[in-house]
PDB file of N, CA and C in Angstrom:
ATOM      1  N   UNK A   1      16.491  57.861  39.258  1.00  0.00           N
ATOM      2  CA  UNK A   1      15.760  56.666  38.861  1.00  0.00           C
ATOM      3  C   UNK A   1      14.604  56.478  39.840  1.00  0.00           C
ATOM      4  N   UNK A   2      13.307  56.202  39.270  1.00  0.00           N
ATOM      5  CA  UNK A   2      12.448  55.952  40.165  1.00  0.00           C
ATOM      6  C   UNK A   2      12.478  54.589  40.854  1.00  0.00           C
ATOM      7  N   UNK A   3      12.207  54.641  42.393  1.00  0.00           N
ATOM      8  CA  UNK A   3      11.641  54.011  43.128  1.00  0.00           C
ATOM      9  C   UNK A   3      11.675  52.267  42.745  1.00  0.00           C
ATOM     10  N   UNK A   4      10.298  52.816  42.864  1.00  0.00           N
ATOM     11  CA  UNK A   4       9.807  51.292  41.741  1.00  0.00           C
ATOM     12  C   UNK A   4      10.543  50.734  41.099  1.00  0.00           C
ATOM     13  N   UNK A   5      10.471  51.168  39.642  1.00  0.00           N
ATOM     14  CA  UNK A   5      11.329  51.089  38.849  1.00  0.00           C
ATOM     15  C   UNK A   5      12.823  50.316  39.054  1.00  0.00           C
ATOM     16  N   UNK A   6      13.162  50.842  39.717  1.00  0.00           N
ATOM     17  CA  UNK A   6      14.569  50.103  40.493  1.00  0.00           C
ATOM     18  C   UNK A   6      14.520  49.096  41.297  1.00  0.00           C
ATOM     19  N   UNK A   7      12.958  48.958  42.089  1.00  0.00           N
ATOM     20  CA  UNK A   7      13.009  47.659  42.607  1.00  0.00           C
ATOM     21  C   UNK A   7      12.543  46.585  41.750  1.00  0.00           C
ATOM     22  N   UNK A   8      11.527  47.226  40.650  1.00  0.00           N
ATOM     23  CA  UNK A   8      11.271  45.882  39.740  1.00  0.00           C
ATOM     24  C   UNK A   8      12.243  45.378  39.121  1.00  0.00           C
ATOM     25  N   UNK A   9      13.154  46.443  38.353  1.00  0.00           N
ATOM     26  CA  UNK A   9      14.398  45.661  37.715  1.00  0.00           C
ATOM     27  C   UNK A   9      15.456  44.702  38.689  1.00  0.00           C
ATOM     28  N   UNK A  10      15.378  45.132  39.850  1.00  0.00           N
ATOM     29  CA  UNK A  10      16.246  44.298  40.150  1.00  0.00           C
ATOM     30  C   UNK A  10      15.948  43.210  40.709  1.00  0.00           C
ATOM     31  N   UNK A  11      14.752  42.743  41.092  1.00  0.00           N
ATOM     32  CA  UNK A  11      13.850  41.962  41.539  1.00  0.00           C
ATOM     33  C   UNK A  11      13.975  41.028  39.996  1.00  0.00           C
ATOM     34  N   UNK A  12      13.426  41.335  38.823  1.00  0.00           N
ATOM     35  CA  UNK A  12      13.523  40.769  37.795  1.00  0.00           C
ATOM     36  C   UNK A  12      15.148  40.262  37.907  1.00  0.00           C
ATOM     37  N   UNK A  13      16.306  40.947  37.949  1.00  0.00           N
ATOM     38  CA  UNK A  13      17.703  40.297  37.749  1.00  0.00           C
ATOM     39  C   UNK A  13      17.422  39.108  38.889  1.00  0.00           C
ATOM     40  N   UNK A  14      17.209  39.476  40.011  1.00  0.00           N
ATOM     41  CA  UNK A  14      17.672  38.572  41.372  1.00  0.00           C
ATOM     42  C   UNK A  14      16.815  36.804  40.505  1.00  0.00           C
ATOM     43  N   UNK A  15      15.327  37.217  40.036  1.00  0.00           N
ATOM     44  CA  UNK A  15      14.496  36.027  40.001  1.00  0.00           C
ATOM     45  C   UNK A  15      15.709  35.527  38.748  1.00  0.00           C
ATOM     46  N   UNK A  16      16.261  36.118  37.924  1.00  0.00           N
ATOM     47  CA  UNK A  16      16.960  35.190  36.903  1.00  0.00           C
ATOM     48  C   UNK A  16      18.285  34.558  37.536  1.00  0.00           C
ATOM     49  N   UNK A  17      18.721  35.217  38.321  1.00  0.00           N
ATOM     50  CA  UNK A  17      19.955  34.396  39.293  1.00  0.00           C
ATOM     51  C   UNK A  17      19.106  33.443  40.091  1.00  0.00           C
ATOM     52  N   UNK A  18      18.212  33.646  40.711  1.00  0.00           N
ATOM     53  CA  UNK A  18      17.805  32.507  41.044  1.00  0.00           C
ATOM     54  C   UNK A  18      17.289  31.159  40.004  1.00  0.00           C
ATOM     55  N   UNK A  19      16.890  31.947  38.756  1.00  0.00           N
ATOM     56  CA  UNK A  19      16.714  30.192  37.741  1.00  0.00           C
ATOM     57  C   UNK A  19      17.874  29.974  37.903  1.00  0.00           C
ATOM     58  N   UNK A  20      18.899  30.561  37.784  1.00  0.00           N
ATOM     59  CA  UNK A  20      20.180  30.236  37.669  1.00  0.00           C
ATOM     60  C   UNK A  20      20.721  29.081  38.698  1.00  0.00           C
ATOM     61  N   UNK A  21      20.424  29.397  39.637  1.00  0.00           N
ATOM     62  CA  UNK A  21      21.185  28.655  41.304  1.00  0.00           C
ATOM     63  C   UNK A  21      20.066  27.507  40.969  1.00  0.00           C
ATOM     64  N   UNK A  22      19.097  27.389  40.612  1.00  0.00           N
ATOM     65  CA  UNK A  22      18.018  26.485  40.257  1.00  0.00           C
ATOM     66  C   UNK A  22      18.557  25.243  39.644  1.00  0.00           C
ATOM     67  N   UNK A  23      19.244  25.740  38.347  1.00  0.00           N
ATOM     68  CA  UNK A  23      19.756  25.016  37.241  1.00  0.00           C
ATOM     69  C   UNK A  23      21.159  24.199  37.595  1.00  0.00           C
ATOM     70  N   UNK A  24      21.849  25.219  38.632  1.00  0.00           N
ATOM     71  CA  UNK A  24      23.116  24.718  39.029  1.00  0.00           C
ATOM     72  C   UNK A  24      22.934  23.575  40.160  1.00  0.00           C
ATOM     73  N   UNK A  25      21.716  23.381  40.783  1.00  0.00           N
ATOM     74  CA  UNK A  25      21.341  22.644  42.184  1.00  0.00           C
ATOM     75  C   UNK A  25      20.736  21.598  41.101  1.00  0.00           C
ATOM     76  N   UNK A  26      20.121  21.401  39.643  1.00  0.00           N
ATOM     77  CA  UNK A  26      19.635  20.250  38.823  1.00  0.00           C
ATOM     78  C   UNK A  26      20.926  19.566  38.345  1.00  0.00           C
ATOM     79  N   UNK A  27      21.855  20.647  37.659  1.00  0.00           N
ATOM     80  CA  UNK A  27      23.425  19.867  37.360  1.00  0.00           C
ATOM     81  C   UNK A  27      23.808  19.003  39.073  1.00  0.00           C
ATOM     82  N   UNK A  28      24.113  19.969  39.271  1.00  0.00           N
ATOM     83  CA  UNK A  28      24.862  18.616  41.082  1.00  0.00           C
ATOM     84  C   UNK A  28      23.628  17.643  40.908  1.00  0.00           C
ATOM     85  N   UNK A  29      22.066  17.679  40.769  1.00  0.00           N
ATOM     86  CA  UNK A  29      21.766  16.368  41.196  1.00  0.00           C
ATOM     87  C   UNK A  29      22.278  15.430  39.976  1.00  0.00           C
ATOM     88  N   UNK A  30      22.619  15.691  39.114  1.00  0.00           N
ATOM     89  CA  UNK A  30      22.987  14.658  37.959  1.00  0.00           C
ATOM     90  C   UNK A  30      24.372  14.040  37.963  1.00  0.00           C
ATOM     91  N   UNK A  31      25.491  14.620  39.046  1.00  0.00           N
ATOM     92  CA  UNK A  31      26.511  14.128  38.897  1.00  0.00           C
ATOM     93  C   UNK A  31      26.611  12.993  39.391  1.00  0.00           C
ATOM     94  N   UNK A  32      27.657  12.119  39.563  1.00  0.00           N
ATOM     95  CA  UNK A  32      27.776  10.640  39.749  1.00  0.00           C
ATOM     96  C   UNK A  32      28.446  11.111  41.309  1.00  0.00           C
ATOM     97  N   UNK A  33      29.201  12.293  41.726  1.00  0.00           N
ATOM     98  CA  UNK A  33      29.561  12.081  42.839  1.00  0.00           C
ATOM     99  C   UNK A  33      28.840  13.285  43.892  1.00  0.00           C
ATOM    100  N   UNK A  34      27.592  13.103  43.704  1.00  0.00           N
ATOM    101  CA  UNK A  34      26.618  14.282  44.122  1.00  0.00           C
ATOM    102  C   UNK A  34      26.951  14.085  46.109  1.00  0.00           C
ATOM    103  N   UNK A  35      26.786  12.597  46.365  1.00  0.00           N
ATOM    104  CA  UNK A  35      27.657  12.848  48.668  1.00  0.00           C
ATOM    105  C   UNK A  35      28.195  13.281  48.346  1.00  0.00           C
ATOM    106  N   UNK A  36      29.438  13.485  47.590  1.00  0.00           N
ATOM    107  CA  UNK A  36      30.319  14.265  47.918  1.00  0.00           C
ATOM    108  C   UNK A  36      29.902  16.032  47.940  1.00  0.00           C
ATOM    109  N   UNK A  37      29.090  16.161  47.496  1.00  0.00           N
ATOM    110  CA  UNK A  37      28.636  17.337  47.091  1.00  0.00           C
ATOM    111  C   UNK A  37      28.004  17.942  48.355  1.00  0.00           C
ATOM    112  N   UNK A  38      27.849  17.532  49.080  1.00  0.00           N
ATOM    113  CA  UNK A  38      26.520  17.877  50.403  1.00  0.00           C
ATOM    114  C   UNK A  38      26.980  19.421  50.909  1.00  0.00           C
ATOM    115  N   UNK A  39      28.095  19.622  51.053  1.00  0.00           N
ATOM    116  CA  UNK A  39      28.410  21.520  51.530  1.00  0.00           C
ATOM    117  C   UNK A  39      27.745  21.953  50.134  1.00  0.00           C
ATOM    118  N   UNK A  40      28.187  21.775  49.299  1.00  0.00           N
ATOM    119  CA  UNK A  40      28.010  22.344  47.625  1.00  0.00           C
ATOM    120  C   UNK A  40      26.540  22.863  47.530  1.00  0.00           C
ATOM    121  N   UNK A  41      25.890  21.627  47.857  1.00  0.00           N
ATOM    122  CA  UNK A  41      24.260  21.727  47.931  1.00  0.00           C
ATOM    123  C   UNK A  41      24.028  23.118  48.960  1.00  0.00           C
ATOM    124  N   UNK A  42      24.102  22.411  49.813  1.00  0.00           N
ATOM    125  CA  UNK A  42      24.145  23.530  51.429  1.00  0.00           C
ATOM    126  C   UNK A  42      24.197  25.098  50.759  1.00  0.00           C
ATOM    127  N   UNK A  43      25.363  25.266  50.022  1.00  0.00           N
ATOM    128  CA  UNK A  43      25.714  26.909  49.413  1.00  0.00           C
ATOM    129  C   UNK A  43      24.689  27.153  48.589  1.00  0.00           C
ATOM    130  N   UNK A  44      24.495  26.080  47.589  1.00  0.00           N
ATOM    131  CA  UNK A  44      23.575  26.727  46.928  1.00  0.00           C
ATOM    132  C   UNK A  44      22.150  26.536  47.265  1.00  0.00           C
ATOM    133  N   UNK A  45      21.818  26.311  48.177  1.00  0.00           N
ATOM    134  CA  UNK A  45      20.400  26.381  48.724  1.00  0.00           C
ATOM    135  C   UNK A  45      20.173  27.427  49.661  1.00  0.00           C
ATOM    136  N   UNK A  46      21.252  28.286  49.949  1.00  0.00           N
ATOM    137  CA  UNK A  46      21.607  29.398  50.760  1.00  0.00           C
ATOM    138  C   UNK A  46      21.234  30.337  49.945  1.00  0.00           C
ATOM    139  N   UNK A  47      21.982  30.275  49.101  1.00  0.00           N
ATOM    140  CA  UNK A  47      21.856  31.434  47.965  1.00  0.00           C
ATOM    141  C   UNK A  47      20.503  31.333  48.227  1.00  0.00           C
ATOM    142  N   UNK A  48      19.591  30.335  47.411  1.00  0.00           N
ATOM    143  CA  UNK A  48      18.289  30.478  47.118  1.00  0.00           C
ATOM    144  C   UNK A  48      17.641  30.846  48.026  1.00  0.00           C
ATOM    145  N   UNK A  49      17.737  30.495  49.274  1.00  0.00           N
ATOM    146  CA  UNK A  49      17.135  31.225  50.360  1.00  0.00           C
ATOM    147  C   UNK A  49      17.452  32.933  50.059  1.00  0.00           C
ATOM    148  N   UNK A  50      18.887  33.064  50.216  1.00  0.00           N
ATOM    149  CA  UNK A  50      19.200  34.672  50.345  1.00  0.00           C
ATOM    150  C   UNK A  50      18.300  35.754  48.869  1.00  0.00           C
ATOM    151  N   UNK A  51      18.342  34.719  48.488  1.00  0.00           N
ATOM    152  CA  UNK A  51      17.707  35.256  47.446  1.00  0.00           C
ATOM    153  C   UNK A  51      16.502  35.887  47.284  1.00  0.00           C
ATOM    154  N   UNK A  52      15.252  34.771  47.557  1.00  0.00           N
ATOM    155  CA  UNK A  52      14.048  34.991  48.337  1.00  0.00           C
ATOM    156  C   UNK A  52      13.661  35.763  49.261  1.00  0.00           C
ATOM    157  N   UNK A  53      14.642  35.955  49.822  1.00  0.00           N
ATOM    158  CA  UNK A  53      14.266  37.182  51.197  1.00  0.00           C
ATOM    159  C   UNK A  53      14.553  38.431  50.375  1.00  0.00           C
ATOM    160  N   UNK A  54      15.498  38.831  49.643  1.00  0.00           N
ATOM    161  CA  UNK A  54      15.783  39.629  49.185  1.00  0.00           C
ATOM    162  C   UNK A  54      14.905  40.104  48.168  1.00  0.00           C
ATOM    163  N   UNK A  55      14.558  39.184  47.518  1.00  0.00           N
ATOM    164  CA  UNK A  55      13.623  39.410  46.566  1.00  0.00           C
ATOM    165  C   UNK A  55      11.699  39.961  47.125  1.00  0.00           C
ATOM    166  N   UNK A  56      11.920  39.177  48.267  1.00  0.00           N
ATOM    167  CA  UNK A  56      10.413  39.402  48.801  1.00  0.00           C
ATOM    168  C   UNK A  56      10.765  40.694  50.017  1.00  0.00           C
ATOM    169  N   UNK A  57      11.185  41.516  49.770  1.00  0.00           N
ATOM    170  CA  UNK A  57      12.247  42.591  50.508  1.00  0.00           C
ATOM    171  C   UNK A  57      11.488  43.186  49.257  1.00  0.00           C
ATOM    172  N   UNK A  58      12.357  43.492  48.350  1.00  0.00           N
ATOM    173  CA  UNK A  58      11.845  44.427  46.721  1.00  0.00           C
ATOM    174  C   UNK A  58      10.677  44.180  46.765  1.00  0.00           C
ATOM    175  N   UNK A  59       9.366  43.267  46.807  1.00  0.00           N
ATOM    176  CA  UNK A  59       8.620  43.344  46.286  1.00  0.00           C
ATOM    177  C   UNK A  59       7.263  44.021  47.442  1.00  0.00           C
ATOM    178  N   UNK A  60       7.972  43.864  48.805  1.00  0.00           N
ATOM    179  CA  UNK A  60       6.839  44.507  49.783  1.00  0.00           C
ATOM    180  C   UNK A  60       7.715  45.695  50.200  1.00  0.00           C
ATOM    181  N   UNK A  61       8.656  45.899  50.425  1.00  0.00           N
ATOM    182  CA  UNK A  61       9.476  47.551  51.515  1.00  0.00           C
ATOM    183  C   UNK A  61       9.968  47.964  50.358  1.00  0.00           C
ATOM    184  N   UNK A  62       9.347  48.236  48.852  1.00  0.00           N
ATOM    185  CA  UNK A  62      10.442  49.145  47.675  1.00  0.00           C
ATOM    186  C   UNK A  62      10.379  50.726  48.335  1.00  0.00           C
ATOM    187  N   UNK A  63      10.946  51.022  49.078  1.00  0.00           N
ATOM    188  CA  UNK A  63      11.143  52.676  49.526  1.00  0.00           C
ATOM    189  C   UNK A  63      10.993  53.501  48.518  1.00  0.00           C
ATOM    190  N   UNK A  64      10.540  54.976  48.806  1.00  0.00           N
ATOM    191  CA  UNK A  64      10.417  56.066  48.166  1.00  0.00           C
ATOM    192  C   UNK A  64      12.125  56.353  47.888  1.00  0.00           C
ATOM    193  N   UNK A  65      13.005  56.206  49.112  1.00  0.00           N
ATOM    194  CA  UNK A  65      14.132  56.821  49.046  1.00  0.00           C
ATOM    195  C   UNK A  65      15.061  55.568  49.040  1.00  0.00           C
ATOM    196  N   UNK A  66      15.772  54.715  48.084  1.00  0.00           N
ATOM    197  CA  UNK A  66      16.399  53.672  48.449  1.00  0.00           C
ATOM    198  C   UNK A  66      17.671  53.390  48.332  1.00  0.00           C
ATOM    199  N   UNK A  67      18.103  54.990  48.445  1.00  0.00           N
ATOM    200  CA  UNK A  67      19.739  55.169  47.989  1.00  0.00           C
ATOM    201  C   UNK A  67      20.304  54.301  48.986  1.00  0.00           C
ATOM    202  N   UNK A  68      19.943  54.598  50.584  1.00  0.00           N
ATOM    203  CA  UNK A  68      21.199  53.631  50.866  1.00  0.00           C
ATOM    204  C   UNK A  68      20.773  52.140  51.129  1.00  0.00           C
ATOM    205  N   UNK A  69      19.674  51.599  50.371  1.00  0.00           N
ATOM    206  CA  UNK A  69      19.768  50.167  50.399  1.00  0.00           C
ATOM    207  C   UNK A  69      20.333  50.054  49.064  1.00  0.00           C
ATOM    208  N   UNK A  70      20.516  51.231  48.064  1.00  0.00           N
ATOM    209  CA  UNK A  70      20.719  50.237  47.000  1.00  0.00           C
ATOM    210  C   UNK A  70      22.053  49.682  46.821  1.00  0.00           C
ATOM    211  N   UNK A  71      23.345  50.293  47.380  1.00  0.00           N
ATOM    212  CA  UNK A  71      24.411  49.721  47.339  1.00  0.00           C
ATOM    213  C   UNK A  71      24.232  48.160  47.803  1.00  0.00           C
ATOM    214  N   UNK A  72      23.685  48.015  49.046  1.00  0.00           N
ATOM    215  CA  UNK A  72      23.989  46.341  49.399  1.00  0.00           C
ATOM    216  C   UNK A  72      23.315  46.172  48.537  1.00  0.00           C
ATOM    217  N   UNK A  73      22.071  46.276  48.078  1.00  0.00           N
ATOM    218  CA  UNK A  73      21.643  45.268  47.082  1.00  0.00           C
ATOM    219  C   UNK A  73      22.330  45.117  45.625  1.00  0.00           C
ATOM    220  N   UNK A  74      23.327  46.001  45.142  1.00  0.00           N
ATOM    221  CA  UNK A  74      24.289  46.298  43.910  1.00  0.00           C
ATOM    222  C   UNK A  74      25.353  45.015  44.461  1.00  0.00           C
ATOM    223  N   UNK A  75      25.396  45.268  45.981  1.00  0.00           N
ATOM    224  CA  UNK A  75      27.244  44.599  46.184  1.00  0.00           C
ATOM    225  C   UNK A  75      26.494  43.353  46.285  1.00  0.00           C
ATOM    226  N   UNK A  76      25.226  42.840  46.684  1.00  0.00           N
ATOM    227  CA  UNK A  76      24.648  41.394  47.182  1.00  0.00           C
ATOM    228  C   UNK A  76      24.631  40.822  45.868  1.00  0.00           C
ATOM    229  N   UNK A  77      24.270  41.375  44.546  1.00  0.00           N
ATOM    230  CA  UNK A  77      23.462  41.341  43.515  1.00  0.00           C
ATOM    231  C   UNK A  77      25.058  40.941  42.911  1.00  0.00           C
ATOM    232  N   UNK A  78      25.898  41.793  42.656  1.00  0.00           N
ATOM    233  CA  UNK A  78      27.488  41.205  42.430  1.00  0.00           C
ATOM    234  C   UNK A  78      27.721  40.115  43.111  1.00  0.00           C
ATOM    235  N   UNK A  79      27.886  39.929  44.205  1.00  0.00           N
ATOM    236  CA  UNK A  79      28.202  38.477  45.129  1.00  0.00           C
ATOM    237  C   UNK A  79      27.482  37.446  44.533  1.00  0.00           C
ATOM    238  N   UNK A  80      26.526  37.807  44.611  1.00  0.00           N
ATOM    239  CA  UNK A  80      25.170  36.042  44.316  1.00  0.00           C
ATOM    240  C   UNK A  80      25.887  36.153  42.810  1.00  0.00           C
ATOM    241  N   UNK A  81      26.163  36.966  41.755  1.00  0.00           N
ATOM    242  CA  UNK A  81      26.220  36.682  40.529  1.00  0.00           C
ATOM    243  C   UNK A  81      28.024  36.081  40.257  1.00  0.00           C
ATOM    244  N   UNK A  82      28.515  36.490  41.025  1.00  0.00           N
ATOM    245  CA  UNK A  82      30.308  35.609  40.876  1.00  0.00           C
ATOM    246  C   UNK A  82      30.013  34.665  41.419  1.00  0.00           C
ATOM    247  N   UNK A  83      29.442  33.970  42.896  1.00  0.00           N
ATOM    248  CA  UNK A  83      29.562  32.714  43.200  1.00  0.00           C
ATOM    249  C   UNK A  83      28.412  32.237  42.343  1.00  0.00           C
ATOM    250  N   UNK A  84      27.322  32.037  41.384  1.00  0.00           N
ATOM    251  CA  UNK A  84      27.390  31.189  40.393  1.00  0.00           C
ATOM    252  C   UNK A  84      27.853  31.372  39.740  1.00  0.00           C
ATOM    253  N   UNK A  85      28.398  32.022  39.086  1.00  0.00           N
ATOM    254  CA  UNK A  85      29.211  32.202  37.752  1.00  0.00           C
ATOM    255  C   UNK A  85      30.730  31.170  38.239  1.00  0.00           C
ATOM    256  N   UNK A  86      30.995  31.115  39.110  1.00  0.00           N
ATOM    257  CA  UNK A  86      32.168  30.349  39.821  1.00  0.00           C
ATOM    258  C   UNK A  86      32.039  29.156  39.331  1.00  0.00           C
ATOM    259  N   UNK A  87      30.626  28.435  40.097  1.00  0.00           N
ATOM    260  CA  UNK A  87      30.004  27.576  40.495  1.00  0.00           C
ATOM    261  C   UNK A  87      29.657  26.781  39.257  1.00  0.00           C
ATOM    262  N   UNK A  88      29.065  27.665  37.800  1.00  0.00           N
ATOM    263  CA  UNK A  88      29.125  26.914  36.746  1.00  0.00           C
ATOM    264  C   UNK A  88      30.392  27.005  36.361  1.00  0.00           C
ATOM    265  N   UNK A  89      31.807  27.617  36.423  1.00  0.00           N
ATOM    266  CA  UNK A  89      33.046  27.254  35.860  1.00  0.00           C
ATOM    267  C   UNK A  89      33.651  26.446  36.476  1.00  0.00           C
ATOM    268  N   UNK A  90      33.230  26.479  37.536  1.00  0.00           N
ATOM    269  CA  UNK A  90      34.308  24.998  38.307  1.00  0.00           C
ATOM    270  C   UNK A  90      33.598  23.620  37.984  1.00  0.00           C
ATOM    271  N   UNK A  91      32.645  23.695  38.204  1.00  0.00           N
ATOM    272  CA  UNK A  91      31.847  22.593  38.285  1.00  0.00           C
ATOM    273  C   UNK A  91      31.630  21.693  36.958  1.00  0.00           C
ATOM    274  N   UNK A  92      31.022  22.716  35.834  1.00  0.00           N
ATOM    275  CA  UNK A  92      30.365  22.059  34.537  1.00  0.00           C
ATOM    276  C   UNK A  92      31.378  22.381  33.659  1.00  0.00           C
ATOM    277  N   UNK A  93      31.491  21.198  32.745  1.00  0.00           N
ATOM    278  CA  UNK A  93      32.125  21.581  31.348  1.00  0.00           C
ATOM    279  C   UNK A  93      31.683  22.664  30.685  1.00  0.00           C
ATOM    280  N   UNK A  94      32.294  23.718  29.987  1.00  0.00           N
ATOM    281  CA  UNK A  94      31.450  24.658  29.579  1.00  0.00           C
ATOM    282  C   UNK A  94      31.088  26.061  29.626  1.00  0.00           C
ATOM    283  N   UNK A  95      30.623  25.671  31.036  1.00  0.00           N
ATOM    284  CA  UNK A  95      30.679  27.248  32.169  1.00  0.00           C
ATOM    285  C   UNK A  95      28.882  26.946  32.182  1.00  0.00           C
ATOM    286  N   UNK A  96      27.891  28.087  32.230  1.00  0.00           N
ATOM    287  CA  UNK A  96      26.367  28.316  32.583  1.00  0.00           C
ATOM    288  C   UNK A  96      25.920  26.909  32.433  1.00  0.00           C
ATOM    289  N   UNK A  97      25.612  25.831  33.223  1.00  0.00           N
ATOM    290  CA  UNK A  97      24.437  25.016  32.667  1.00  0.00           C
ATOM    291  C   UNK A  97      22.957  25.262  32.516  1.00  0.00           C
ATOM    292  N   UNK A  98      22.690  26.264  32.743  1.00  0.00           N
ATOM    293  CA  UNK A  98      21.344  26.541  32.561  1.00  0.00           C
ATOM    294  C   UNK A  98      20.647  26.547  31.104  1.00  0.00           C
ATOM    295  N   UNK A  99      19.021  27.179  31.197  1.00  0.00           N
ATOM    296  CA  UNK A  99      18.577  26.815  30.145  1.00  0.00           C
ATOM    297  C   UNK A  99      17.989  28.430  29.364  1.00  0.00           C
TER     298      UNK A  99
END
Protein backbone atom coordinates (compact mmCIF):
# COMPACT_ATOMS: atom_id res chain seq x y z
CA UNK A 1 0.00 0.00 0.00
CA UNK A 2 1.31 3.30 -0.79
CA UNK A 3 2.63 5.73 1.56
CA UNK A 4 0.34 8.43 1.17
CA UNK A 5 -2.35 6.71 0.48
CA UNK A 6 -2.36 5.13 3.90
CA UNK A 7 -1.83 8.26 5.58
CA UNK A 8 -4.73 9.99 3.86
CA UNK A 9 -7.11 7.22 4.63
CA UNK A 10 -6.43 7.14 7.91
CA UNK A 11 -6.22 10.68 8.61
CA UNK A 12 -9.76 10.78 6.88
CA UNK A 13 -10.98 7.79 9.58
CA UNK A 14 -9.18 9.65 12.65
CA UNK A 15 -11.07 13.29 11.38
CA UNK A 16 -14.50 11.16 11.48
CA UNK A 17 -13.77 9.83 15.09
CA UNK A 18 -13.06 13.01 15.90
CA UNK A 19 -16.76 14.46 14.60
CA UNK A 20 -17.54 11.72 16.57
CA UNK A 21 -15.87 12.69 20.18
CA UNK A 22 -17.28 16.18 18.90
CA UNK A 23 -20.87 15.00 18.97
CA UNK A 24 -20.39 12.96 22.16
CA UNK A 25 -18.78 16.27 24.12
CA UNK A 26 -22.44 18.23 22.47
CA UNK A 27 -24.62 15.17 24.06
CA UNK A 28 -22.79 15.63 27.78
CA UNK A 29 -23.36 19.38 27.28
CA UNK A 30 -27.15 18.69 27.04
CA UNK A 31 -27.50 16.47 29.96
CA UNK A 32 -29.18 17.71 33.14
CA UNK A 33 -26.31 16.19 35.21
CA UNK A 34 -23.38 17.49 33.01
CA UNK A 35 -20.92 18.55 37.09
CA UNK A 36 -21.24 15.48 37.43
CA UNK A 37 -19.70 14.81 34.25
CA UNK A 38 -16.35 16.90 34.65
CA UNK A 39 -13.73 13.56 34.40
CA UNK A 40 -16.18 12.50 31.41
CA UNK A 41 -15.50 15.85 29.73
CA UNK A 42 -11.69 15.68 30.72
CA UNK A 43 -11.60 12.03 28.58
CA UNK A 44 -13.17 13.23 25.96
CA UNK A 45 -11.29 16.32 25.34
CA UNK A 46 -8.19 14.08 25.57
CA UNK A 47 -9.20 12.06 22.95
CA UNK A 48 -9.65 15.20 20.88
CA UNK A 49 -6.45 16.41 21.69
CA UNK A 50 -4.86 12.78 20.99
CA UNK A 51 -6.44 12.94 18.08
CA UNK A 52 -5.12 16.15 16.60
CA UNK A 53 -1.65 15.36 17.19
CA UNK A 54 -2.09 12.29 15.54
CA UNK A 55 -3.78 13.50 12.85
CA UNK A 56 -1.36 16.51 12.28
CA UNK A 57 1.46 13.61 12.60
CA UNK A 58 -0.30 11.99 9.11
CA UNK A 59 -0.58 15.04 7.56
CA UNK A 60 3.20 16.54 7.92
CA UNK A 61 5.78 13.11 8.80
CA UNK A 62 3.54 10.55 6.23
CA UNK A 63 6.91 8.36 5.77
CA UNK A 64 8.02 6.64 2.66
CA UNK A 65 8.35 3.50 4.94
CA UNK A 66 5.53 3.44 7.68
CA UNK A 67 5.33 -0.14 8.54
CA UNK A 68 6.34 0.28 11.94
CA UNK A 69 4.24 3.31 12.75
CA UNK A 70 1.43 1.75 11.27
CA UNK A 71 0.59 -0.75 13.93
CA UNK A 72 0.28 2.02 16.77
CA UNK A 73 -1.65 3.95 14.62
CA UNK A 74 -4.07 0.56 13.74
CA UNK A 75 -3.95 -0.23 17.76
CA UNK A 76 -4.51 3.89 18.60
CA UNK A 77 -7.13 4.01 15.78
CA UNK A 78 -8.93 0.70 17.58
CA UNK A 79 -8.61 2.36 21.10
CA UNK A 80 -10.02 5.96 20.19
CA UNK A 81 -12.81 3.90 18.23
CA UNK A 82 -14.06 1.42 21.43
CA UNK A 83 -13.81 4.22 23.97
CA UNK A 84 -16.42 6.16 21.89
CA UNK A 85 -18.27 3.55 20.84
CA UNK A 86 -18.40 2.80 24.83
CA UNK A 87 -19.05 6.26 25.49
CA UNK A 88 -22.16 6.47 23.14
CA UNK A 89 -23.49 3.02 24.73
CA UNK A 90 -23.21 3.91 28.17
CA UNK A 91 -24.12 7.23 28.04
CA UNK A 92 -27.02 7.84 25.26
CA UNK A 93 -30.16 6.02 24.69
CA UNK A 94 -29.56 4.34 21.54
CA UNK A 95 -25.85 4.02 21.17
CA UNK A 96 -23.96 6.85 18.29
CA UNK A 97 -25.43 10.30 19.03
CA UNK A 98 -23.94 11.80 16.30
CA UNK A 99 -25.06 13.24 13.10
Amino acid sequence: MDSKYYCDTVQSELSGLKARAYDTLRQLEKMPNKDKLAPQFQEVHALVDDLNVTIGRLRSECPVDFSSQRSEIEKKKIELLAKIDWWDQEHFPGGYAGG
